[in-house]
Protein backbone atom coordinates (compact mmCIF):
# COMPACT_ATOMS: atom_id res chain seq x y z
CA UNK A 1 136.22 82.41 139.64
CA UNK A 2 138.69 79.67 141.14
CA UNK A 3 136.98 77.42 144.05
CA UNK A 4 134.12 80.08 143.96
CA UNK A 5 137.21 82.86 144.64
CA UNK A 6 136.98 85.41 142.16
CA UNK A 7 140.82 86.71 141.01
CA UNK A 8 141.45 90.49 141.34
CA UNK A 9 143.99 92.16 139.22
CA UNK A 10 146.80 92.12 141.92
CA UNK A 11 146.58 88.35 142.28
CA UNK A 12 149.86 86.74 141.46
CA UNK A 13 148.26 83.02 141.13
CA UNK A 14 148.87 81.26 137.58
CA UNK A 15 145.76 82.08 135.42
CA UNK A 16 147.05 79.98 132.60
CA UNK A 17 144.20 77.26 133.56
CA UNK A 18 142.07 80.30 134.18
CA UNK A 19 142.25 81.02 130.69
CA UNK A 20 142.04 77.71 129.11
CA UNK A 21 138.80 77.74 130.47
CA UNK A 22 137.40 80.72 129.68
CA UNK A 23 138.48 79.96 126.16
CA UNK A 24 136.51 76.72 126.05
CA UNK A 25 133.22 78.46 127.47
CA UNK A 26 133.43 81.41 124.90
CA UNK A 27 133.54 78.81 122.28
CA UNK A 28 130.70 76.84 123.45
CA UNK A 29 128.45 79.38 123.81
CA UNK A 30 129.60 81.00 120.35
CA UNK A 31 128.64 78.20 118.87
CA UNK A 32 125.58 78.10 120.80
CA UNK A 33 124.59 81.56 119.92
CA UNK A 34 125.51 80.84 116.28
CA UNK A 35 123.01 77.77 116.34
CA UNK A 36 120.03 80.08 117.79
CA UNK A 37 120.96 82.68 114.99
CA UNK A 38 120.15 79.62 112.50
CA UNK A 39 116.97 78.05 113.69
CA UNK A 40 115.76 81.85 114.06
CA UNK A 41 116.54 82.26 110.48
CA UNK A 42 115.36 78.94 109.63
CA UNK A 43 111.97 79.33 111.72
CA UNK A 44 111.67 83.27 109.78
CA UNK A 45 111.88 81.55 106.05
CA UNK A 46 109.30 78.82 107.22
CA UNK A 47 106.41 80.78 107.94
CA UNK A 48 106.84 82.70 104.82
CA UNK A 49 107.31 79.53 102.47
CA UNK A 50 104.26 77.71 103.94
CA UNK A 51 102.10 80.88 103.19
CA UNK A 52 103.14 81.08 99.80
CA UNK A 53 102.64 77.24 99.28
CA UNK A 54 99.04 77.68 100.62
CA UNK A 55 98.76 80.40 98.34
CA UNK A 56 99.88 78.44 95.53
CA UNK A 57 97.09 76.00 96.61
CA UNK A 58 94.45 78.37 96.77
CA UNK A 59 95.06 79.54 93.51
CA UNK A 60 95.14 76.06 91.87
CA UNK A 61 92.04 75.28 93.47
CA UNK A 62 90.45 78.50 92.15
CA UNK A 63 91.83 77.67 88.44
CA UNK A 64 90.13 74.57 88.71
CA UNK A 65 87.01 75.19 90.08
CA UNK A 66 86.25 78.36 87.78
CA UNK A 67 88.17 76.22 85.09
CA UNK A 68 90.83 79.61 83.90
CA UNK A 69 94.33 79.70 83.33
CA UNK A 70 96.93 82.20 85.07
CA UNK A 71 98.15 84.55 82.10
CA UNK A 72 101.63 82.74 82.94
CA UNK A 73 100.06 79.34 82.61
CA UNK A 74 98.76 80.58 79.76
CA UNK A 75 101.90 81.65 78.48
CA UNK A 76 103.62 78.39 78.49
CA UNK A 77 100.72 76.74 76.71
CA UNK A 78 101.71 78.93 73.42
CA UNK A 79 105.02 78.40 73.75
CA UNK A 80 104.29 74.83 73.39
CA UNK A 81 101.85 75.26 70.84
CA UNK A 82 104.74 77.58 69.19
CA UNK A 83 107.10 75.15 69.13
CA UNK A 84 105.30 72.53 66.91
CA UNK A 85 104.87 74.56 64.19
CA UNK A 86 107.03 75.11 61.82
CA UNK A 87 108.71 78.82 61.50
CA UNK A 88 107.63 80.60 57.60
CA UNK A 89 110.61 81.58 55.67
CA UNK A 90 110.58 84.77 54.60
């Protein structure tokens, strides 16, 4: 549209301008678009992460009330333990 005109295909006018700013409005709302995509992604990882964080909370509060260790937890204890000792030659 040109001064609220739209052009039809057998107008002769220059639509070099015409163009230009298309061009400029396909980039701006490209990059708009492209923005949305990322805060959708962004907001879709959240939610997840601050489950699994009050998970992870949950659990830690369970291990210390009940006073037990997660077989991982457990785990790294030995190999600790492991560590200090020296190994037997044999």
């Amino acid at each position: 549209m040109i001064d609220g005109k739209i052009l039809k295909a057998a107008d002769k006018r220059d639509t070099s301008e015409l163009a230009v700013i298309v061009l400029s409005q396909f980039t701006k709302i490209k990059s708009v678009l492209y923005q949305l995509s990322y805060f959708k992604n962004i907001y879709g990882n959240i939610v997840p992460l601050a489950l699994l964080n009050e998970i992870s909370k949950e659990i830690k509060n369970i291990e210390l009330e009940k006073d037990i260790n997660q077989i991982t937890t457990l785990n790294s204890l030995l190999s600790i333990e492991n560590k200090k000792h020296p190994v037997p030659f044999i």
